[in-house]
PDB file of N, CA and C in Angstrom:
ATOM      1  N   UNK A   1     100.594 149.573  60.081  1.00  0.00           N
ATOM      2  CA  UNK A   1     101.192 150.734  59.412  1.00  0.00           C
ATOM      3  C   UNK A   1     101.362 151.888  60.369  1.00  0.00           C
ATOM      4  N   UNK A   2     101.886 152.801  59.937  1.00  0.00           N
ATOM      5  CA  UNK A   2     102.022 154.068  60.859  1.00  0.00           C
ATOM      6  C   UNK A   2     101.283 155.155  60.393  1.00  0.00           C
ATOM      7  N   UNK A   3     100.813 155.668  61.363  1.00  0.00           N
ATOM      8  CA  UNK A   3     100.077 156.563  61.400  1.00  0.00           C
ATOM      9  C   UNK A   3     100.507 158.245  61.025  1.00  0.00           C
ATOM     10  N   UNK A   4     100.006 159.098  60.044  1.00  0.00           N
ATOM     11  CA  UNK A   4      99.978 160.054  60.009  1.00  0.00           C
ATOM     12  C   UNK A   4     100.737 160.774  60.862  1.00  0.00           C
ATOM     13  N   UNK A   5     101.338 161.433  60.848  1.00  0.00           N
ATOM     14  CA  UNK A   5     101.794 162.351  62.240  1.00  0.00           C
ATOM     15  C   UNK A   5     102.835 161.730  63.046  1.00  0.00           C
ATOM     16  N   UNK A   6     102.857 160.126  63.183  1.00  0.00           N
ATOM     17  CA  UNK A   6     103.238 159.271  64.079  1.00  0.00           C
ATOM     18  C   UNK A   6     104.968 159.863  63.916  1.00  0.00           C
ATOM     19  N   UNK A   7     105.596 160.340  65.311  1.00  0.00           N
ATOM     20  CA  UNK A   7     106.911 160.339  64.862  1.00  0.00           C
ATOM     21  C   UNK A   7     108.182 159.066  65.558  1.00  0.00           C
ATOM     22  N   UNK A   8     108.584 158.705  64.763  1.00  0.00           N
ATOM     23  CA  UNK A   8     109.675 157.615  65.643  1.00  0.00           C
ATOM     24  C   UNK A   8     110.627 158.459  65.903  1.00  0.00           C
ATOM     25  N   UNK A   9     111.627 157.818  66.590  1.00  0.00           N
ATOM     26  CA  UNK A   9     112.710 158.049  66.933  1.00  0.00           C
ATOM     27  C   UNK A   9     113.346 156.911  67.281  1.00  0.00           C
ATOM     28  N   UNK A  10     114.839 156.785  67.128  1.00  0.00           N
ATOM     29  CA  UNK A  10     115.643 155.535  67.399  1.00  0.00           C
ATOM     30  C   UNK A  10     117.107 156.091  68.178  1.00  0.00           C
ATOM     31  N   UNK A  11     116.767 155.641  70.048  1.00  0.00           N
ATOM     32  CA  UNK A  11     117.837 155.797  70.605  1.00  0.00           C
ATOM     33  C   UNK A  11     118.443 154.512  71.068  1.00  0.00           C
ATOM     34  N   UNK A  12     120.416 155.090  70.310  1.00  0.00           N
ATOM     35  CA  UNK A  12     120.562 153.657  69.646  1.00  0.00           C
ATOM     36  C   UNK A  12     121.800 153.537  70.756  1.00  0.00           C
ATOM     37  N   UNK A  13     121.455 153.010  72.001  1.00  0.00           N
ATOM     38  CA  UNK A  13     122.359 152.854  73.069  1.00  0.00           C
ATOM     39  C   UNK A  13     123.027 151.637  72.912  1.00  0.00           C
ATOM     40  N   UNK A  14     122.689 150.979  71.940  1.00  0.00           N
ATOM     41  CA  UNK A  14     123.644 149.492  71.420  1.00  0.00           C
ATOM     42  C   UNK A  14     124.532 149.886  70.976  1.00  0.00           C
ATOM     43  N   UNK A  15     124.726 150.613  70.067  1.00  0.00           N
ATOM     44  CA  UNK A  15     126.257 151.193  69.572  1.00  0.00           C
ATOM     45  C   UNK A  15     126.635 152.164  70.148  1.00  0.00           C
ATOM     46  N   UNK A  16     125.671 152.808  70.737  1.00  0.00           N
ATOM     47  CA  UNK A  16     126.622 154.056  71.538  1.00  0.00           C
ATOM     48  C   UNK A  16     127.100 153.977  72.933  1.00  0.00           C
ATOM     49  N   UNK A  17     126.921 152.680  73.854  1.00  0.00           N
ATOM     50  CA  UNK A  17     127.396 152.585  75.171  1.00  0.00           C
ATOM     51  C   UNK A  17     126.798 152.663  75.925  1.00  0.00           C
ATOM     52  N   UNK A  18     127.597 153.530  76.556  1.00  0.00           N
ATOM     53  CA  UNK A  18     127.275 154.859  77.950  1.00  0.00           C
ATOM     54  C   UNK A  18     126.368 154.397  78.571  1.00  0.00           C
ATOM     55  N   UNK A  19     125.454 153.336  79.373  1.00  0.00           N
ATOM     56  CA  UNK A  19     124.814 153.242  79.873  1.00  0.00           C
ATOM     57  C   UNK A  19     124.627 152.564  80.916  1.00  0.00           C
ATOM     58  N   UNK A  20     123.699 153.361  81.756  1.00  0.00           N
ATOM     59  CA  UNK A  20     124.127 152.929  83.278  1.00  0.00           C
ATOM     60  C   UNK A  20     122.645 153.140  83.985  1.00  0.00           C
ATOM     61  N   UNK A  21     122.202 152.821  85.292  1.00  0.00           N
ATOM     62  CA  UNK A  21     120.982 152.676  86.091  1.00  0.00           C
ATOM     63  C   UNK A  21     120.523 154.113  85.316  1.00  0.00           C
ATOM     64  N   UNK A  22     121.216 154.816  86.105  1.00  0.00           N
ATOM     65  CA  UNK A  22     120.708 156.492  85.597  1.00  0.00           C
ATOM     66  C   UNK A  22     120.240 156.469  84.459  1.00  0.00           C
ATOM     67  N   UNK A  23     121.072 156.370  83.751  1.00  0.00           N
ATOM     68  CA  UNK A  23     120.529 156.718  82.329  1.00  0.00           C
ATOM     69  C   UNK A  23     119.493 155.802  81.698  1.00  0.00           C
ATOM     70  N   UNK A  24     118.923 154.947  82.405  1.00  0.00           N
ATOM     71  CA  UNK A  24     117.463 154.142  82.145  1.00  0.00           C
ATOM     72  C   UNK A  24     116.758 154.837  82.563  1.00  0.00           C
ATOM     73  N   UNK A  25     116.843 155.468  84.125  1.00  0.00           N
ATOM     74  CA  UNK A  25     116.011 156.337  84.869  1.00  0.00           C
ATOM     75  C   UNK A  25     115.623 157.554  83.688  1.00  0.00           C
ATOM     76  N   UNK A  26     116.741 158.047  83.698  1.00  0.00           N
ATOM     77  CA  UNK A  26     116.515 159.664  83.038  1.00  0.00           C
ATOM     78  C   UNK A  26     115.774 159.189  81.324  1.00  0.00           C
ATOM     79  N   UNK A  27     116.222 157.483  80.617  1.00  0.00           N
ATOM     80  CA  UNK A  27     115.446 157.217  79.523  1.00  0.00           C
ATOM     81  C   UNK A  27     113.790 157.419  79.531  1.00  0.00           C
ATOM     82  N   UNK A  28     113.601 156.644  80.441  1.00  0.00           N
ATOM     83  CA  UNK A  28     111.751 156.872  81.181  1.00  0.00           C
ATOM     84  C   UNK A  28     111.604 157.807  81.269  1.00  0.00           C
ATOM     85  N   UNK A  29     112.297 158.399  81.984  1.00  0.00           N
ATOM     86  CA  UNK A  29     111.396 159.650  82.477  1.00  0.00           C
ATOM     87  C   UNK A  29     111.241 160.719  81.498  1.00  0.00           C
ATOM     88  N   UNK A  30     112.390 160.909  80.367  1.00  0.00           N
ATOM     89  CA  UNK A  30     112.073 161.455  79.186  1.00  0.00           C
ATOM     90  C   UNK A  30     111.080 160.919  77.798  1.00  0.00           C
ATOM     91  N   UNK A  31     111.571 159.857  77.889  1.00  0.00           N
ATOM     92  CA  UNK A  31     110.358 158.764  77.206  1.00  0.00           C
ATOM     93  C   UNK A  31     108.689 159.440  77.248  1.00  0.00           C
ATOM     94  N   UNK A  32     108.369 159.383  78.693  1.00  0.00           N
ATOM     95  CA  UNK A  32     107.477 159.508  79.263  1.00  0.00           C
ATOM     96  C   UNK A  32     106.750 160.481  79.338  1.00  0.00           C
ATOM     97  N   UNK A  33     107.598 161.759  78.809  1.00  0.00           N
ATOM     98  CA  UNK A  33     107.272 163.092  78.485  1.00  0.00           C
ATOM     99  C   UNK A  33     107.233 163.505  76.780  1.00  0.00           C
ATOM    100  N   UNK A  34     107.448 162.240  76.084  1.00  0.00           N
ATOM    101  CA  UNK A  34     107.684 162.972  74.903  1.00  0.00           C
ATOM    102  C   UNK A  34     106.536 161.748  74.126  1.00  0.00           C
ATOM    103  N   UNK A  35     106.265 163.334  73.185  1.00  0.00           N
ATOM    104  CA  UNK A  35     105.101 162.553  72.099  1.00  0.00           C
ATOM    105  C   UNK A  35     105.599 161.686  71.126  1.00  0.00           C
ATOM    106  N   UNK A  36     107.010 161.118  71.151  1.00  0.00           N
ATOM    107  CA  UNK A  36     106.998 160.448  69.794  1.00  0.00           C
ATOM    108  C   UNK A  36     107.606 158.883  70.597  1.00  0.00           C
ATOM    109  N   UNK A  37     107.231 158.091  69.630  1.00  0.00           N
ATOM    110  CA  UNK A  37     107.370 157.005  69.991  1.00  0.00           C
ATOM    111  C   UNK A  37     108.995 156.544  69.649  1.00  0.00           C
ATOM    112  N   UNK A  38     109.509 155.782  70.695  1.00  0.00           N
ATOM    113  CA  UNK A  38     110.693 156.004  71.150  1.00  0.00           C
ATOM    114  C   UNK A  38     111.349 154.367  70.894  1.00  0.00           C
ATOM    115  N   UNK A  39     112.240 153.658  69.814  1.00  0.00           N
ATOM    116  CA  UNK A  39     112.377 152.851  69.685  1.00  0.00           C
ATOM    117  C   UNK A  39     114.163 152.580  70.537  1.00  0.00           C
ATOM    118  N   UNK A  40     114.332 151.942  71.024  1.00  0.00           N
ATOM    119  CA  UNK A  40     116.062 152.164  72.173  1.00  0.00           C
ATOM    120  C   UNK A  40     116.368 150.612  71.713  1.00  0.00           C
ATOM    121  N   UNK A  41     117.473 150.754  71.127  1.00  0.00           N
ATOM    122  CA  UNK A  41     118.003 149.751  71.545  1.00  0.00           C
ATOM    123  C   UNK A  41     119.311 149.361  72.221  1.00  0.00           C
ATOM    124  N   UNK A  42     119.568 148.024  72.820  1.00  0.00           N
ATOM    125  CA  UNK A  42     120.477 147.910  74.481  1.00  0.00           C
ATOM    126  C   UNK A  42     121.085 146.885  74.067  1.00  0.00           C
ATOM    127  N   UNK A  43     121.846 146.674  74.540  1.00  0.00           N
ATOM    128  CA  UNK A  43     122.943 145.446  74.850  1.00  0.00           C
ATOM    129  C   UNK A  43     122.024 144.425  75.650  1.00  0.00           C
ATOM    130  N   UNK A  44     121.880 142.837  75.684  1.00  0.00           N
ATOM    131  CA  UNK A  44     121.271 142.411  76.410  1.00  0.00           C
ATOM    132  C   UNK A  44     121.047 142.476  77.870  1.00  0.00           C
ATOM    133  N   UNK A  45     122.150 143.014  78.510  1.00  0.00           N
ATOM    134  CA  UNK A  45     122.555 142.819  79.677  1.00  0.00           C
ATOM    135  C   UNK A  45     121.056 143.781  80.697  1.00  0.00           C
ATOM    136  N   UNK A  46     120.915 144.576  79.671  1.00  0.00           N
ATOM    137  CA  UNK A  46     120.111 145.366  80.532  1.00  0.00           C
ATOM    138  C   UNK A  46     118.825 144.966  80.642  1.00  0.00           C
ATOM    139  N   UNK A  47     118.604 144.139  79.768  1.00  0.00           N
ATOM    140  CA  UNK A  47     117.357 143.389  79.254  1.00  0.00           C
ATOM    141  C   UNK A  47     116.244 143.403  80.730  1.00  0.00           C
ATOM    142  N   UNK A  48     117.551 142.864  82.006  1.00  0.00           N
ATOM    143  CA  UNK A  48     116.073 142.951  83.070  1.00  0.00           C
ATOM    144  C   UNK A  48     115.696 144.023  83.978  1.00  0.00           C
ATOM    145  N   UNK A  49     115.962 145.308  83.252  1.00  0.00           N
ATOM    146  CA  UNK A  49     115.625 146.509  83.373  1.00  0.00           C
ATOM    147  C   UNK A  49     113.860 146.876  82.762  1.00  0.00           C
ATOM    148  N   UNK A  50     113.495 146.123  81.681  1.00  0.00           N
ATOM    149  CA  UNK A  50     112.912 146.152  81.013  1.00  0.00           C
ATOM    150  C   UNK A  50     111.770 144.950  80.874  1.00  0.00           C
ATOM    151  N   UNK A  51     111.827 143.872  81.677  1.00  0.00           N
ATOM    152  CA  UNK A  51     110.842 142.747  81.480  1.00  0.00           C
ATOM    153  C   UNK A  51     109.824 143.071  81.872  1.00  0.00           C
ATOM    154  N   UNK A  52     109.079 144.002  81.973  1.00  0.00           N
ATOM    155  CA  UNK A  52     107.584 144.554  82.219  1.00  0.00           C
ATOM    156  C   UNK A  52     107.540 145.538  81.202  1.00  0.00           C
ATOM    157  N   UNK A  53     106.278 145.875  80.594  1.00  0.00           N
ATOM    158  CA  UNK A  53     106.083 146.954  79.570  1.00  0.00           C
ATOM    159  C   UNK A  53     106.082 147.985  80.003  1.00  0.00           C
ATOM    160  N   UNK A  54     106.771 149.046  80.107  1.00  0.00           N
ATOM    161  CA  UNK A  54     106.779 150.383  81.160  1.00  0.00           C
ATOM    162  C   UNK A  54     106.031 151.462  80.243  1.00  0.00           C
ATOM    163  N   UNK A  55     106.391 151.922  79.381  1.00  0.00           N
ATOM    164  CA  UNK A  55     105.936 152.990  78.388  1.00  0.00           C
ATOM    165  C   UNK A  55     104.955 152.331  77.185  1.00  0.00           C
ATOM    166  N   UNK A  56     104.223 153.067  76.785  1.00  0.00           N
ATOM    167  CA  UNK A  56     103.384 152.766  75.814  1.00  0.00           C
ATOM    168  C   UNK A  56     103.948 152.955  74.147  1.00  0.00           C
ATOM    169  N   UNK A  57     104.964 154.487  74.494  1.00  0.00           N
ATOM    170  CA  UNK A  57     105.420 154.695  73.470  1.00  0.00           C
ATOM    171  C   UNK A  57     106.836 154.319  73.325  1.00  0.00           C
ATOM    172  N   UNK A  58     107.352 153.494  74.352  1.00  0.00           N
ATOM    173  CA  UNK A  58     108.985 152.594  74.230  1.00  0.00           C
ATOM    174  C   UNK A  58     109.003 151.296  73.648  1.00  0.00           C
ATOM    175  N   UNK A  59     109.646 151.046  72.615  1.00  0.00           N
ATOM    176  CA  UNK A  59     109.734 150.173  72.170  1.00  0.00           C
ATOM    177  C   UNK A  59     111.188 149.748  71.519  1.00  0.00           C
ATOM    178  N   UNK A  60     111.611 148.219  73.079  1.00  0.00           N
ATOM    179  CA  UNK A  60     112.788 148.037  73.081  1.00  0.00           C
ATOM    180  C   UNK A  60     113.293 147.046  72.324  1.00  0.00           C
ATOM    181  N   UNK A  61     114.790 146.971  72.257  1.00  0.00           N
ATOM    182  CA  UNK A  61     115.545 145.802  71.500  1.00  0.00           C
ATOM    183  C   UNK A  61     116.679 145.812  71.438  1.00  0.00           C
ATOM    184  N   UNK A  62     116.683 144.142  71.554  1.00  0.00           N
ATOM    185  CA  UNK A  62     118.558 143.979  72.044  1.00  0.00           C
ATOM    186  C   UNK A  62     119.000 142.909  70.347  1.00  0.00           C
ATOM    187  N   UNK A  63     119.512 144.219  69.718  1.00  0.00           N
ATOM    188  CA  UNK A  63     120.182 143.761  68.344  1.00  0.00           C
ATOM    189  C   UNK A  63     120.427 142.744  68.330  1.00  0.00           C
ATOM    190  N   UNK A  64     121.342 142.237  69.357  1.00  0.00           N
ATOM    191  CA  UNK A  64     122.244 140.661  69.289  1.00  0.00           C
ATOM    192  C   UNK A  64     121.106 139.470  69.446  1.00  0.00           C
ATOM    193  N   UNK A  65     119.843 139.757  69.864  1.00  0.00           N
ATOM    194  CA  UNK A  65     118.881 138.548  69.790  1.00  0.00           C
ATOM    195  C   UNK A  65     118.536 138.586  68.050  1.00  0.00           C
ATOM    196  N   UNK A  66     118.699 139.108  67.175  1.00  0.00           N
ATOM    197  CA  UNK A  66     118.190 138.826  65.792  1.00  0.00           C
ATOM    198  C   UNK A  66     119.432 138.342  64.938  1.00  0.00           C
ATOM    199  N   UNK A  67     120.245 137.787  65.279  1.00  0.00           N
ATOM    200  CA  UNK A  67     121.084 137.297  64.285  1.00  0.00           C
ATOM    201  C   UNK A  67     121.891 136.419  65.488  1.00  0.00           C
ATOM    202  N   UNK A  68     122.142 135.263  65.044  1.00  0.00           N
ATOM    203  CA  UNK A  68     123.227 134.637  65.636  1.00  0.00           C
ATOM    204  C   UNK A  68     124.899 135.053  65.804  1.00  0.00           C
ATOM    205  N   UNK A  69     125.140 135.213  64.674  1.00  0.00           N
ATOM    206  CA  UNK A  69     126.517 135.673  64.922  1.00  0.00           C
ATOM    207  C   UNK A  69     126.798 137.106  65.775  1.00  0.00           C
ATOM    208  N   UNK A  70     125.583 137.538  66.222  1.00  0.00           N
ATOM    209  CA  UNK A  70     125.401 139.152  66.122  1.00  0.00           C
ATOM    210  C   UNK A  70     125.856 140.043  65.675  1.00  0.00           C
ATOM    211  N   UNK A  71     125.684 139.530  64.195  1.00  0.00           N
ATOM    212  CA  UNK A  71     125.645 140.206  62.823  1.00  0.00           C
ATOM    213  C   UNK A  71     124.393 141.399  62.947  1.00  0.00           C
ATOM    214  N   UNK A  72     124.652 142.683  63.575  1.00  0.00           N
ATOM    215  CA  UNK A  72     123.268 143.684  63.757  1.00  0.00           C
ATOM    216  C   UNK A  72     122.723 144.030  62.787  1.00  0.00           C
ATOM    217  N   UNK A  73     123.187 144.547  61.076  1.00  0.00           N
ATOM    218  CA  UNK A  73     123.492 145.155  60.314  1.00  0.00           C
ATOM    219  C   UNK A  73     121.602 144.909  59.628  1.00  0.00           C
ATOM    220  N   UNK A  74     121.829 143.890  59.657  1.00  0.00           N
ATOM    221  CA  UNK A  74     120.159 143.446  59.289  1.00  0.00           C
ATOM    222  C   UNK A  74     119.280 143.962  60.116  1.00  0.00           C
ATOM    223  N   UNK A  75     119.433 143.734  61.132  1.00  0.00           N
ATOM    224  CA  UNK A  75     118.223 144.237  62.172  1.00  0.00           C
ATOM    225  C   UNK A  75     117.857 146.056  61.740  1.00  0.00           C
ATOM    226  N   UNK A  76     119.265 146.497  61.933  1.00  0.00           N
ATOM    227  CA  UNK A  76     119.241 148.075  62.028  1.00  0.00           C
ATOM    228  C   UNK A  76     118.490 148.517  60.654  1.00  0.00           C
ATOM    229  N   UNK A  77     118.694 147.941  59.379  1.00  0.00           N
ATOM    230  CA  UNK A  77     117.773 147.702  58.397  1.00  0.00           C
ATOM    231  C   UNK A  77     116.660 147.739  58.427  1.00  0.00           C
ATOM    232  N   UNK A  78     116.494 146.439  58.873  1.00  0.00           N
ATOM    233  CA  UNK A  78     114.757 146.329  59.212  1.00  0.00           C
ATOM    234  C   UNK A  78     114.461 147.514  60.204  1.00  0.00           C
ATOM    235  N   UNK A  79     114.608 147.947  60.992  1.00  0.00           N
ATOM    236  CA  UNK A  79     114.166 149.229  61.762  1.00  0.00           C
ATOM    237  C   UNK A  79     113.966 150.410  61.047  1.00  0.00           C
ATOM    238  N   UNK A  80     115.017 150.798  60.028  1.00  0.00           N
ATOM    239  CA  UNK A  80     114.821 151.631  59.188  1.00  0.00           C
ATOM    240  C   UNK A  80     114.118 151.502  58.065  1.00  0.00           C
ATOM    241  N   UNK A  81     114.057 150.424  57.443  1.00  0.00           N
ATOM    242  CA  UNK A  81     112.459 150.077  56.607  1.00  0.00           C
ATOM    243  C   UNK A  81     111.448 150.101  57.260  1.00  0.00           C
ATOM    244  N   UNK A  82     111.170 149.895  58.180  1.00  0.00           N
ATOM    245  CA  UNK A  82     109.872 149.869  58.770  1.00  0.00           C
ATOM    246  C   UNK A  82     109.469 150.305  59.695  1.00  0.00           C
ATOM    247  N   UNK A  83     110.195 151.680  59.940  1.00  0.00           N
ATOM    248  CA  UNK A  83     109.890 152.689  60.825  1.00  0.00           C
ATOM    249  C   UNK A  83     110.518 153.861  60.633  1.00  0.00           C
ATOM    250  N   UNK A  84     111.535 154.143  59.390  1.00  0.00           N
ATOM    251  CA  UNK A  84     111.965 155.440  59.151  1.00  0.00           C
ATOM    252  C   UNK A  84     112.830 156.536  60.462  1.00  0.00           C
ATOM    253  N   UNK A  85     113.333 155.745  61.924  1.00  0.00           N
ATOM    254  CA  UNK A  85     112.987 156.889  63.048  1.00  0.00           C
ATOM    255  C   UNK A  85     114.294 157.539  62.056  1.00  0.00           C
ATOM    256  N   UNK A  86     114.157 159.033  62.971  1.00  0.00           N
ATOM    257  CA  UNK A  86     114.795 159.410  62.990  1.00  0.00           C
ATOM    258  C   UNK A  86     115.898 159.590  64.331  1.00  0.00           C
ATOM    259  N   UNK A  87     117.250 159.535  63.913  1.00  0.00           N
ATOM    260  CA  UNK A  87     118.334 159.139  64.915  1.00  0.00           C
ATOM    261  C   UNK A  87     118.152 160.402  65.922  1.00  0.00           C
ATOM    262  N   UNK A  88     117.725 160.197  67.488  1.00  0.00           N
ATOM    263  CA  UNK A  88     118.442 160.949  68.277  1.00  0.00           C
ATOM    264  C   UNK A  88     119.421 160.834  69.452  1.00  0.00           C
ATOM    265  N   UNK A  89     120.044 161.748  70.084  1.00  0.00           N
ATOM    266  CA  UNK A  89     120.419 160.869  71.323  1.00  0.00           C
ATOM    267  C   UNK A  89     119.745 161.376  72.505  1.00  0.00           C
ATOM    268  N   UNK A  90     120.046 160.798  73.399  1.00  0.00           N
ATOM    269  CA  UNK A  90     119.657 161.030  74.691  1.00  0.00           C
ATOM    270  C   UNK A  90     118.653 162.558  74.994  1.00  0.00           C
ATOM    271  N   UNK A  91     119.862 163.588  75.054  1.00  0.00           N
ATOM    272  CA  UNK A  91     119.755 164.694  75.410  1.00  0.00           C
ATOM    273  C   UNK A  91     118.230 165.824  74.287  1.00  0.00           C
ATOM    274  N   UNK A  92     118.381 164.794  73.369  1.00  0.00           N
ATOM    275  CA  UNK A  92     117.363 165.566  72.145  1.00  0.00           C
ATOM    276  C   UNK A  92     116.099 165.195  72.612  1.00  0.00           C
ATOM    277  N   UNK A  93     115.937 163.873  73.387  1.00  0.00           N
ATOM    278  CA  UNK A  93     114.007 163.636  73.747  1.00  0.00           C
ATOM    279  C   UNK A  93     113.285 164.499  74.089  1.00  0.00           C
TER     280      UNK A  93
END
């Protein structure tokens, strides 16, 4: 369950693009500074940006692994049942 206080957030770079080395860099490093736990999700491609656990409070995902057809619509669901974040982008961490 989640904790009291606990705040999510969901930066949702799967539908929104834009992403490039940098902007993983500048993800961490804001990540890394901020108290709320930070759910991102990516296109697979970036996936081996990410095969080590870097942040404690990042917690990643590539939509198109939960549905075959990569039908997302479910996934983004389940994220919002069971974690409420609230949507930010980039620049808000």
């Amino acid at each position: 369950g989640t904790e009291v206080g606990e705040k999510y957030v969901l930066l949702d770079l799967y539908r929104d693009g834009n992403v490039s080395p940098a902007v993983i860099k500048d993800i961490l490093q804001r990540v890394g500074n901020s108290s709320a736990i930070v759910l991102l999700t990516l296109d697979l491609r970036w996936r081996k940006f990410f095969m080590l656990p870097l942040l404690e409070n990042l917690l990643v995902y590539y939509p198109q692994e939960y549905h075959p057809e990569h039908d997302v619509e479910p996934f983004y669901n389940y994220l919002e049942k069971r974690y409420q974040p609230h949507k930010v982008a980039l620049c808000e961490l």
